[in-house]
PDB file of N, CA and C in Angstrom:
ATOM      1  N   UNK A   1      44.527 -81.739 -44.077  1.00  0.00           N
ATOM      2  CA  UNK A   1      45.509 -82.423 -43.268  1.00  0.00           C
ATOM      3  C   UNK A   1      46.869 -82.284 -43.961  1.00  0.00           C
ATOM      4  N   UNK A   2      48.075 -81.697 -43.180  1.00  0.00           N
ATOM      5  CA  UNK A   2      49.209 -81.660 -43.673  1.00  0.00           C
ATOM      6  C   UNK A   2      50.081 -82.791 -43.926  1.00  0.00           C
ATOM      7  N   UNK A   3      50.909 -83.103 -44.726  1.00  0.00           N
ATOM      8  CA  UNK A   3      51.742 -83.826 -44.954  1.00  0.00           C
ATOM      9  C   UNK A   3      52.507 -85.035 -43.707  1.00  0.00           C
ATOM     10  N   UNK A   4      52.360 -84.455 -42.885  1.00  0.00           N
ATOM     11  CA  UNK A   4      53.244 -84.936 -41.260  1.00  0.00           C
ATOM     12  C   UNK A   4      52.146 -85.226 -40.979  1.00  0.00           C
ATOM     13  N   UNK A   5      50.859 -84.836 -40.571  1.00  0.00           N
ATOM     14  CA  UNK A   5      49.543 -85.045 -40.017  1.00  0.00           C
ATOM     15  C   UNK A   5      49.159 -86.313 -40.161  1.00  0.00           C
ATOM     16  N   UNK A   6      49.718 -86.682 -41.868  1.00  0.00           N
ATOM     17  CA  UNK A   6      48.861 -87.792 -42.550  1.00  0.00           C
ATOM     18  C   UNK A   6      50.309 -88.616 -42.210  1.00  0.00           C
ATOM     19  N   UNK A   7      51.300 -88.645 -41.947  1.00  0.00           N
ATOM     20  CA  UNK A   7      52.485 -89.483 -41.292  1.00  0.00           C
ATOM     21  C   UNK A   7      52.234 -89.706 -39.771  1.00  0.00           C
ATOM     22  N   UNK A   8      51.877 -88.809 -39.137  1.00  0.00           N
ATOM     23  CA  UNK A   8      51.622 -89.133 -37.829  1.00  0.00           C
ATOM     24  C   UNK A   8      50.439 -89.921 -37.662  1.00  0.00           C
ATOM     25  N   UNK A   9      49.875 -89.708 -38.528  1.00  0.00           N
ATOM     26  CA  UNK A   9      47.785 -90.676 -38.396  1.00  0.00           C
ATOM     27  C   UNK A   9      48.684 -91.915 -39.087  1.00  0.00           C
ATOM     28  N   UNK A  10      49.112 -92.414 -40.355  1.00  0.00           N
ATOM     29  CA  UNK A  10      49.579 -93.148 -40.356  1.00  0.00           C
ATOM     30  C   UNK A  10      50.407 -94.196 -39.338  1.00  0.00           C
ATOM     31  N   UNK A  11      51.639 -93.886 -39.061  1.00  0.00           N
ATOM     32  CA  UNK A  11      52.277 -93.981 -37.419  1.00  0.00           C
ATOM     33  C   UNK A  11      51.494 -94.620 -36.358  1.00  0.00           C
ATOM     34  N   UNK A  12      50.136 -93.961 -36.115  1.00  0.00           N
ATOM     35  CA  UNK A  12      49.325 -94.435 -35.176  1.00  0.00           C
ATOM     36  C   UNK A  12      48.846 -95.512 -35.695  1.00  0.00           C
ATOM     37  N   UNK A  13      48.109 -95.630 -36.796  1.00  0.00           N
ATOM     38  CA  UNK A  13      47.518 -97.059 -37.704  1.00  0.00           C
ATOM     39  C   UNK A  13      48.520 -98.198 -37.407  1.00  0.00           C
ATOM     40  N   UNK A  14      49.812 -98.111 -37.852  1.00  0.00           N
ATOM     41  CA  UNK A  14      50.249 -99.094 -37.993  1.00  0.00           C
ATOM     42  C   UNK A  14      50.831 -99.122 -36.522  1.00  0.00           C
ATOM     43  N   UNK A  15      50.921 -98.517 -35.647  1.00  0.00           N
ATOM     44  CA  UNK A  15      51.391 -98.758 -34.097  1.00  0.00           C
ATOM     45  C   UNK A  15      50.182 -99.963 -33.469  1.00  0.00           C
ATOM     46  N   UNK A  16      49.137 -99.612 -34.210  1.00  0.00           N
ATOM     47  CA  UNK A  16      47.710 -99.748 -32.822  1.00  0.00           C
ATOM     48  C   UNK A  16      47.981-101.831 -33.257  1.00  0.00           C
ATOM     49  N   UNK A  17      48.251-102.174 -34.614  1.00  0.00           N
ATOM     50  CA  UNK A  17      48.406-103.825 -35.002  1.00  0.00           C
ATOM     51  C   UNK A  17      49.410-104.097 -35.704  1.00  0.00           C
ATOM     52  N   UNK A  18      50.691-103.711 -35.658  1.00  0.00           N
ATOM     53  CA  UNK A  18      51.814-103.911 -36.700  1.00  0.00           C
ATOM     54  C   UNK A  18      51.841-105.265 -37.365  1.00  0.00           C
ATOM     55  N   UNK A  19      50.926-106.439 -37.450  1.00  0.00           N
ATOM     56  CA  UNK A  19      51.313-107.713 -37.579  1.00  0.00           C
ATOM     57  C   UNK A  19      50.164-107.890 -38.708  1.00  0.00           C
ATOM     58  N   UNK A  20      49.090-106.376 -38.780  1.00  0.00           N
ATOM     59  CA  UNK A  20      48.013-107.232 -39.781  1.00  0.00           C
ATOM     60  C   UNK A  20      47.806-105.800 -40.295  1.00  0.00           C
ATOM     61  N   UNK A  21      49.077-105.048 -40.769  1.00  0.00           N
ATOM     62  CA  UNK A  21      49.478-103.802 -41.926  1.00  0.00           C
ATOM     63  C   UNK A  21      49.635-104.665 -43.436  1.00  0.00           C
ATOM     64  N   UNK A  22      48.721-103.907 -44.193  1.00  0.00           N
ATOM     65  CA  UNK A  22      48.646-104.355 -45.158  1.00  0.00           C
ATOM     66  C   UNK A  22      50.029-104.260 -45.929  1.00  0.00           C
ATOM     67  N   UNK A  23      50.281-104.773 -46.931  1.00  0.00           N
ATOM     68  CA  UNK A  23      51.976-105.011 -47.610  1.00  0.00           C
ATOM     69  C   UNK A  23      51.967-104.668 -48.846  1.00  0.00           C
ATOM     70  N   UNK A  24      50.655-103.988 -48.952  1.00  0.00           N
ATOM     71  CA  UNK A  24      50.721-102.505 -50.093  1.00  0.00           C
ATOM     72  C   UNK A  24      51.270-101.179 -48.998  1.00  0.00           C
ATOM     73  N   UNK A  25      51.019-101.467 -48.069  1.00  0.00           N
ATOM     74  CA  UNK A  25      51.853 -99.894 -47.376  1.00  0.00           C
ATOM     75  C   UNK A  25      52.999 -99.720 -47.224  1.00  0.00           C
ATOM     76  N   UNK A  26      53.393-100.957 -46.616  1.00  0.00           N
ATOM     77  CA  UNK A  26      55.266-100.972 -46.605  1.00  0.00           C
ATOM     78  C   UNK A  26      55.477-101.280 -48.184  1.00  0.00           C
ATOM     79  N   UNK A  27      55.279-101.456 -49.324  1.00  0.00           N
ATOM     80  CA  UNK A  27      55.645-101.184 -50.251  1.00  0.00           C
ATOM     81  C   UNK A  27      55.741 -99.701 -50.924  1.00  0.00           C
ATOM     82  N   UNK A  28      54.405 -99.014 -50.540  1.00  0.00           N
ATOM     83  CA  UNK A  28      54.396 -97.846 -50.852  1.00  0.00           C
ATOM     84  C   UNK A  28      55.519 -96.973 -50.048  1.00  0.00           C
ATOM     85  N   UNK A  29      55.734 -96.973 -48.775  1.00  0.00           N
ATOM     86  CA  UNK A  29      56.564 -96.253 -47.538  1.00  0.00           C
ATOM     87  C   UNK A  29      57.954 -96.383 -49.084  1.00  0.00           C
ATOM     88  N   UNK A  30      58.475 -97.646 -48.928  1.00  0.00           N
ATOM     89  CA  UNK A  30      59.726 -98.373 -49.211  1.00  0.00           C
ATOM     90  C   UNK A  30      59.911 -97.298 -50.905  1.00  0.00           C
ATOM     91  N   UNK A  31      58.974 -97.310 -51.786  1.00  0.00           N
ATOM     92  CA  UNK A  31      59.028 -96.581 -53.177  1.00  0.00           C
ATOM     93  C   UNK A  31      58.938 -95.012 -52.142  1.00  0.00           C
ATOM     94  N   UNK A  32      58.299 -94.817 -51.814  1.00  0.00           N
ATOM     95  CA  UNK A  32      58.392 -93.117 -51.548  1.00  0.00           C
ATOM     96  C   UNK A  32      59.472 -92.672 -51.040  1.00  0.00           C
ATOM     97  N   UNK A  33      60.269 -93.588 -49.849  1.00  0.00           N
ATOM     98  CA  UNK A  33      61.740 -93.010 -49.163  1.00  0.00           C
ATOM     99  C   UNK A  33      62.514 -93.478 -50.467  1.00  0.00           C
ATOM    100  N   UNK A  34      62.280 -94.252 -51.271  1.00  0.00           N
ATOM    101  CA  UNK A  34      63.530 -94.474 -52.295  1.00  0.00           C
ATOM    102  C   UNK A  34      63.458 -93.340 -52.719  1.00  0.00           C
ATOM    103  N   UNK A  35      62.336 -92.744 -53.732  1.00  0.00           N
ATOM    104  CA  UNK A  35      62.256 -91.537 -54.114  1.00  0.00           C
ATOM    105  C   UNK A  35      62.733 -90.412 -53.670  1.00  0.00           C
ATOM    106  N   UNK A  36      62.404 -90.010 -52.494  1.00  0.00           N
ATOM    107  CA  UNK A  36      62.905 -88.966 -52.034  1.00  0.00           C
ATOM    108  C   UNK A  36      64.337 -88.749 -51.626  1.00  0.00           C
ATOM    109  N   UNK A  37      64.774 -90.213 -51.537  1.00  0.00           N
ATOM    110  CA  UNK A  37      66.275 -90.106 -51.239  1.00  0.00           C
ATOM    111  C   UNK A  37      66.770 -89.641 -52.806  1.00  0.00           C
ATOM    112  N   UNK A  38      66.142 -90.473 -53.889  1.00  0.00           N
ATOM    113  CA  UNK A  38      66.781 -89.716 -55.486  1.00  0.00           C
ATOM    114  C   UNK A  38      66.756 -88.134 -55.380  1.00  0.00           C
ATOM    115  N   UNK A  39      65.473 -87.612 -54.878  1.00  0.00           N
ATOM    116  CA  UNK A  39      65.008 -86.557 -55.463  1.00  0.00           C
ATOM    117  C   UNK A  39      66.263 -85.382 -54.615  1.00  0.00           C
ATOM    118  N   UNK A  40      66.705 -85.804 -53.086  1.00  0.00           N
ATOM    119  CA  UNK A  40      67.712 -85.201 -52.315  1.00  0.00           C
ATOM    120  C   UNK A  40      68.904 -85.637 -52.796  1.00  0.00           C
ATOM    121  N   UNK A  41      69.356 -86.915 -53.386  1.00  0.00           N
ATOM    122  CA  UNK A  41      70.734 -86.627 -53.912  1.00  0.00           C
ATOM    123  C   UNK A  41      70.833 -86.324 -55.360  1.00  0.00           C
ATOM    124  N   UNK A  42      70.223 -85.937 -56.476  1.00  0.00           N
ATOM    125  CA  UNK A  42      69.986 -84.953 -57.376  1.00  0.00           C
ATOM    126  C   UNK A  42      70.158 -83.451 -57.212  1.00  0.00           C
ATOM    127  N   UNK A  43      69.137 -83.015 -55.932  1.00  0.00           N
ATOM    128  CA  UNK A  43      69.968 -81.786 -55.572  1.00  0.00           C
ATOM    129  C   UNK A  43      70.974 -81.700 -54.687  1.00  0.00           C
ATOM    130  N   UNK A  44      71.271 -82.528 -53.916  1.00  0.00           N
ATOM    131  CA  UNK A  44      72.505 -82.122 -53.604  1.00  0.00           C
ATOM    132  C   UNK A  44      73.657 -82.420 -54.525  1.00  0.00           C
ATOM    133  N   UNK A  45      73.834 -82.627 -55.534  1.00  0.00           N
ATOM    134  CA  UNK A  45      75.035 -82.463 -56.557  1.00  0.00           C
ATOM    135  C   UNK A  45      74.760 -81.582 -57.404  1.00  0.00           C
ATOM    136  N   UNK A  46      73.834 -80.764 -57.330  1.00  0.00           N
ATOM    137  CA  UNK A  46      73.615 -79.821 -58.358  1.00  0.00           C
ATOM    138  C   UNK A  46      73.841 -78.649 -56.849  1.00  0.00           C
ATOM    139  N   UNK A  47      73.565 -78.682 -55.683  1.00  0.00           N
ATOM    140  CA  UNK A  47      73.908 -77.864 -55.021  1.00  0.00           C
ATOM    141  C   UNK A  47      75.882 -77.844 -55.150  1.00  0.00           C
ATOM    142  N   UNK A  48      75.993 -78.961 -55.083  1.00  0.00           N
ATOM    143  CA  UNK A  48      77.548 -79.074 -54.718  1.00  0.00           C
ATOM    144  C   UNK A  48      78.466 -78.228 -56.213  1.00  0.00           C
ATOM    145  N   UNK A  49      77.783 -78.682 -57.587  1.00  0.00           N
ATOM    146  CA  UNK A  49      78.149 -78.627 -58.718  1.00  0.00           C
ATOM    147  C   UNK A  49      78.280 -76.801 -58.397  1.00  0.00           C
ATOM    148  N   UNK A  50      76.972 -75.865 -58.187  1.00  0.00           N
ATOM    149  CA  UNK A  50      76.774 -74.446 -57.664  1.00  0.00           C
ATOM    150  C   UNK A  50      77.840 -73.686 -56.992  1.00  0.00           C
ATOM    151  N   UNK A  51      77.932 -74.487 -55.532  1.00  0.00           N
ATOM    152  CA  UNK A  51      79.206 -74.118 -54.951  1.00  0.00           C
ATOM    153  C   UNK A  51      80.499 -74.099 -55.384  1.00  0.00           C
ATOM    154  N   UNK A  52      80.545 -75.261 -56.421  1.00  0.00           N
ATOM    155  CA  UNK A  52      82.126 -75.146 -56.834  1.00  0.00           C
ATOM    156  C   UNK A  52      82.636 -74.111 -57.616  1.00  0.00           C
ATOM    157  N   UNK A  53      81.207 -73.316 -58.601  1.00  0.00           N
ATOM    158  CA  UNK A  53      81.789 -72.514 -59.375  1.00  0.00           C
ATOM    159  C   UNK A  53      81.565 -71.571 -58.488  1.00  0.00           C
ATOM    160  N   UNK A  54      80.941 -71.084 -57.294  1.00  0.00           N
ATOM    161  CA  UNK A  54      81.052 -69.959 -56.930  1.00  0.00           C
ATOM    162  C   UNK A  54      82.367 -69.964 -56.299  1.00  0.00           C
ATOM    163  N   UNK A  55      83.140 -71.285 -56.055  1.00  0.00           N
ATOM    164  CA  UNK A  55      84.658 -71.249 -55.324  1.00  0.00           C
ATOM    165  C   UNK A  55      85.751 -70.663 -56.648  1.00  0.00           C
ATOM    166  N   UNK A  56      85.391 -71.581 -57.592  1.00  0.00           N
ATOM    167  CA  UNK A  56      86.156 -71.323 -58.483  1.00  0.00           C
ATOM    168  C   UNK A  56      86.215 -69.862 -59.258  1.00  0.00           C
ATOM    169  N   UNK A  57      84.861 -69.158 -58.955  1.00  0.00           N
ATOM    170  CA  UNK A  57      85.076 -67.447 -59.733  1.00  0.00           C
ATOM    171  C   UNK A  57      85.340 -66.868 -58.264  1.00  0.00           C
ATOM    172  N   UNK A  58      85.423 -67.167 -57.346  1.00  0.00           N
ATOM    173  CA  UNK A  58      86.158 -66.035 -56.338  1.00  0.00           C
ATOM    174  C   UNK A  58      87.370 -66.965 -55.647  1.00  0.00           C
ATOM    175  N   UNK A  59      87.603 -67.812 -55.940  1.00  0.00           N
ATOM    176  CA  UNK A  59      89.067 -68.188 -55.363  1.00  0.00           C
ATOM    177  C   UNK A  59      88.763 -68.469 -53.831  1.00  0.00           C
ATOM    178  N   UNK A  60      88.062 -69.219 -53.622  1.00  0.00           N
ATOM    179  CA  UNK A  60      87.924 -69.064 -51.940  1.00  0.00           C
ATOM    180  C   UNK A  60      86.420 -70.288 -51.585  1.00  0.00           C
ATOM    181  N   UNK A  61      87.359 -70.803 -50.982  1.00  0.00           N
ATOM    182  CA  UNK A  61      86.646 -72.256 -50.316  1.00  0.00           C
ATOM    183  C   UNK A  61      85.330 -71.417 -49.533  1.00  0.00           C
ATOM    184  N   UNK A  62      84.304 -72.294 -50.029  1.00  0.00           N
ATOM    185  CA  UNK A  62      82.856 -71.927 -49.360  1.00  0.00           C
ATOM    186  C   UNK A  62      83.413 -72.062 -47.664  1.00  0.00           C
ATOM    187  N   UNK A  63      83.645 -72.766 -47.068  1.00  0.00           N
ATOM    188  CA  UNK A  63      83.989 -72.527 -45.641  1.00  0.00           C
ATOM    189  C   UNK A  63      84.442 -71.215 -44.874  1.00  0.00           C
ATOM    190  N   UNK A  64      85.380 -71.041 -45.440  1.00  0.00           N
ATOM    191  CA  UNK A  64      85.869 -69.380 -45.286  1.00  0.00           C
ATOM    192  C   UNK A  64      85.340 -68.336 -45.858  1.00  0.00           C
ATOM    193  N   UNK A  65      84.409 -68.480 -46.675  1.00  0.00           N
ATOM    194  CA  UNK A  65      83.656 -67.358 -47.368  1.00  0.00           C
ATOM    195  C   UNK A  65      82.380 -67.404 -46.348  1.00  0.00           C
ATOM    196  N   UNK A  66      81.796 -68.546 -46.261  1.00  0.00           N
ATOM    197  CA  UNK A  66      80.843 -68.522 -45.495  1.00  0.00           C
ATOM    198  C   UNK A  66      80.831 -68.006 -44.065  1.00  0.00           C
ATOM    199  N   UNK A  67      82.217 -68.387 -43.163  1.00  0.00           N
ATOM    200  CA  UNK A  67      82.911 -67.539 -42.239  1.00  0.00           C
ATOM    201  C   UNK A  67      83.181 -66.342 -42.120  1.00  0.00           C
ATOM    202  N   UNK A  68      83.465 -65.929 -42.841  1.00  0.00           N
ATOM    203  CA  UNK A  68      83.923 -64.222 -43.264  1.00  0.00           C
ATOM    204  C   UNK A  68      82.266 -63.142 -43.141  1.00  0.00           C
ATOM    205  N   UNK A  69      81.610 -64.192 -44.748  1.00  0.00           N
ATOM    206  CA  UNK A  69      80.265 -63.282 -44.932  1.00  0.00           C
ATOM    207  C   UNK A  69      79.069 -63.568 -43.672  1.00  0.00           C
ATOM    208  N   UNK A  70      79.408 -64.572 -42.482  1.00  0.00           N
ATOM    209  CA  UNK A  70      78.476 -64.562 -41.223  1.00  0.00           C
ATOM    210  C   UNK A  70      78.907 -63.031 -40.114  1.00  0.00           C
ATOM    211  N   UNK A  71      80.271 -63.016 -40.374  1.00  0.00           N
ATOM    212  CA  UNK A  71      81.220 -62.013 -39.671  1.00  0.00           C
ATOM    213  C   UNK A  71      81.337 -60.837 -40.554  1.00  0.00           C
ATOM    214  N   UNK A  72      80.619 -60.654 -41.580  1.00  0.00           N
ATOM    215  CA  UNK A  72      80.188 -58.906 -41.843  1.00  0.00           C
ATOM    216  C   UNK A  72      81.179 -58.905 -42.672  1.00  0.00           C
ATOM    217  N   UNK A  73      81.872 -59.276 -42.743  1.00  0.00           N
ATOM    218  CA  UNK A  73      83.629 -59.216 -43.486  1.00  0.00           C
ATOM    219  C   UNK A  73      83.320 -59.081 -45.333  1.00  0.00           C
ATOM    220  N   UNK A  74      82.199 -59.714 -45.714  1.00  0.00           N
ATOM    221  CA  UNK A  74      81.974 -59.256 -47.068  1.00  0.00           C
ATOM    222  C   UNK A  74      80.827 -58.751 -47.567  1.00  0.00           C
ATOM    223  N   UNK A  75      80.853 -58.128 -48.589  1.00  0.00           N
ATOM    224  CA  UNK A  75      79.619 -57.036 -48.708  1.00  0.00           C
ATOM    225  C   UNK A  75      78.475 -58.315 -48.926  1.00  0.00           C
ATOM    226  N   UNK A  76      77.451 -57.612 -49.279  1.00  0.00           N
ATOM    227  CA  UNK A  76      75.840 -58.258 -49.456  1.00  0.00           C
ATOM    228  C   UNK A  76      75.629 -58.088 -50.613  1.00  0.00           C
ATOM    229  N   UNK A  77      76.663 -57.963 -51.746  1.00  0.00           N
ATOM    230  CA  UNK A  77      76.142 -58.643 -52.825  1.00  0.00           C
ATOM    231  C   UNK A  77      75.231 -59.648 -53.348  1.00  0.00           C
ATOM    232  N   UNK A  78      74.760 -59.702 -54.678  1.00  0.00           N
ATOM    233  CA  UNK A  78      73.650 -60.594 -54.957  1.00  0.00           C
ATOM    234  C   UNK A  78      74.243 -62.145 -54.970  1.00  0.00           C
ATOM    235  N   UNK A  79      75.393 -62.143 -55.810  1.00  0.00           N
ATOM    236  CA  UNK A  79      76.482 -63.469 -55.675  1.00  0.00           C
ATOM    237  C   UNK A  79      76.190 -64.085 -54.068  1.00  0.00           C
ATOM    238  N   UNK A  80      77.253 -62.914 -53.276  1.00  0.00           N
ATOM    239  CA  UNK A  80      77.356 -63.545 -52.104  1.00  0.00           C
ATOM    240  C   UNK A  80      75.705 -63.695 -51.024  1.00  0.00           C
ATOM    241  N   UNK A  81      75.088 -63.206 -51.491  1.00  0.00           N
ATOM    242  CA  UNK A  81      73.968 -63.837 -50.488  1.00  0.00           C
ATOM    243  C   UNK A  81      73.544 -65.107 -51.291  1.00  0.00           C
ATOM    244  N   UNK A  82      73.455 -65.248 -52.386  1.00  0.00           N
ATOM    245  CA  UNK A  82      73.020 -66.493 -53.809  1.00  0.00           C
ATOM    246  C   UNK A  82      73.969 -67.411 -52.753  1.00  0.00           C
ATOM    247  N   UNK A  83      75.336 -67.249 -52.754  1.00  0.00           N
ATOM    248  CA  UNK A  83      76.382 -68.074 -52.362  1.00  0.00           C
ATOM    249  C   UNK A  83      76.119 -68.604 -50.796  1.00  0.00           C
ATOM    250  N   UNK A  84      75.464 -68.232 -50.006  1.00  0.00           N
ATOM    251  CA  UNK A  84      75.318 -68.030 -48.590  1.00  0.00           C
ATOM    252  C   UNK A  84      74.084 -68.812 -48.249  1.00  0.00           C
ATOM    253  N   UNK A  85      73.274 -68.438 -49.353  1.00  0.00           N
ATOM    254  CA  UNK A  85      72.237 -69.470 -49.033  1.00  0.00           C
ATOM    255  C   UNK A  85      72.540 -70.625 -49.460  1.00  0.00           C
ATOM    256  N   UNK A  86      73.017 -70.976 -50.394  1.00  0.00           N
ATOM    257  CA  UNK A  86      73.419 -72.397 -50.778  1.00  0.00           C
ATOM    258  C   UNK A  86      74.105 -73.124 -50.318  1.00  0.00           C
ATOM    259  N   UNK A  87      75.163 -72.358 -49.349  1.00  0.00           N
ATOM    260  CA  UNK A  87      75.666 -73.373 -48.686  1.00  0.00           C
ATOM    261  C   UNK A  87      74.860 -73.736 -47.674  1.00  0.00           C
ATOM    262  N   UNK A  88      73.705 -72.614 -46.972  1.00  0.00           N
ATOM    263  CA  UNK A  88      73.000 -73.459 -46.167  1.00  0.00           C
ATOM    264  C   UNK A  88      72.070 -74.219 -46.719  1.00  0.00           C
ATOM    265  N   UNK A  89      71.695 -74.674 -47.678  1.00  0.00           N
ATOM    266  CA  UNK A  89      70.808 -75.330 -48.444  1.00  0.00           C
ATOM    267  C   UNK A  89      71.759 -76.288 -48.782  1.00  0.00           C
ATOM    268  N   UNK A  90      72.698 -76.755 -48.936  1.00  0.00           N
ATOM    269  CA  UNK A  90      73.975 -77.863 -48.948  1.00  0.00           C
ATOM    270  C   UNK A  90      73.597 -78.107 -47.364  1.00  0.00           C
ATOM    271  N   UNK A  91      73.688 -77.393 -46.409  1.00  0.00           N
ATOM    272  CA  UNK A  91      73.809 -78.451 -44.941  1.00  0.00           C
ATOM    273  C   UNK A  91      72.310 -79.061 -44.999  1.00  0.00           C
ATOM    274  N   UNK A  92      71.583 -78.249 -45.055  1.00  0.00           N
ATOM    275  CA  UNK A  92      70.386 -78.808 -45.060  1.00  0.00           C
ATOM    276  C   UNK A  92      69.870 -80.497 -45.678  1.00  0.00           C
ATOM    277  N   UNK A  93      70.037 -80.282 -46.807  1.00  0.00           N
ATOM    278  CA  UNK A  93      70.114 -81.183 -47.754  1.00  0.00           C
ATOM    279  C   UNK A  93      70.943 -82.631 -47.192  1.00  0.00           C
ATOM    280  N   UNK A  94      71.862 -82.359 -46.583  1.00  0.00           N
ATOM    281  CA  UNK A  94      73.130 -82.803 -46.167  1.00  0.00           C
ATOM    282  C   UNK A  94      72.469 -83.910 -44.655  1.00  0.00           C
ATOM    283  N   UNK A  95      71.896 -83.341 -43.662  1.00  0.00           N
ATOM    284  CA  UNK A  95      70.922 -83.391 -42.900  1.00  0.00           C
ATOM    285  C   UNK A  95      69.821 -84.824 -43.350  1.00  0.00           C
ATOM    286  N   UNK A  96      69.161 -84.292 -44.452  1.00  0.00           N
ATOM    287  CA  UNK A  96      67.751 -84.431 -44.733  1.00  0.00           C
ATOM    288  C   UNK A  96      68.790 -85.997 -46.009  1.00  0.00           C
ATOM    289  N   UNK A  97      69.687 -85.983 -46.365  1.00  0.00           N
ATOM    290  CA  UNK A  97      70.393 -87.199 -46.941  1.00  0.00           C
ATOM    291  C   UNK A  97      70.389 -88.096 -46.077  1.00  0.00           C
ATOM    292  N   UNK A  98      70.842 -87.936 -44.666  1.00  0.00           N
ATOM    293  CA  UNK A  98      71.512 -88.862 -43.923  1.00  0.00           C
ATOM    294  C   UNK A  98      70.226 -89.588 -43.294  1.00  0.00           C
ATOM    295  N   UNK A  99      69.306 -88.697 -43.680  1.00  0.00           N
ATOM    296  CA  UNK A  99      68.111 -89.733 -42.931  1.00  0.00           C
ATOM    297  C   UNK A  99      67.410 -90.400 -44.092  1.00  0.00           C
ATOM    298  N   UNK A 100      67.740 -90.353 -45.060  1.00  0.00           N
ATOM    299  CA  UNK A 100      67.186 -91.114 -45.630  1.00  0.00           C
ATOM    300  C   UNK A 100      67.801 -92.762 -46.230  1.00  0.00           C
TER     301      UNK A 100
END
């Protein structure tokens, strides 16, 4: 059973009597989203920390680089794809923060 599987079977458990859920589960829920919110804003400042030096050794705001290298405009270097994914791994992250 996958990860979501065992959230969705969960989900159903506590849908079918919400009033007689044991209060070891919402404790556990409550420690695991804390966690994972640490574990996403850890990397996202080490993503952010990434991006800055790739701004700072080419002179050029991830926005417009990222613009340019979607539009063919810069080669496929190892940097710039390194650089390209990270910023989508910054939105991502970015995303996956706000819900937590």
């Amino acid at each position: 059973m996958t990860t979501l599987e065992k959230i969705k079977c969960l989900e159903e458990y506590v849908a079918i009597n919400n009033s007689v859920v044991d209060s070891v589960i919402e404790i556990t829920i409550n420690k695991l989203l804390a966690r994972e919110f640490e574990r996403v804003s850890e990397l996202k400042a080490r993503l952010i920390n990434d991006i800055s030096e790739f701004e700072k050794q080419y002179v050029l705001k991830s926005d417009d680089f990222y613009q340019k290298y979607e539009k063919g405009m810069l080669a496929d270097s190892m940097d710039f794809v390194e650089w390209a994914a990270t910023v989508e791994m910054l939105e991502n992250v970015k995303r996956q923060h706000k819900l937590s």
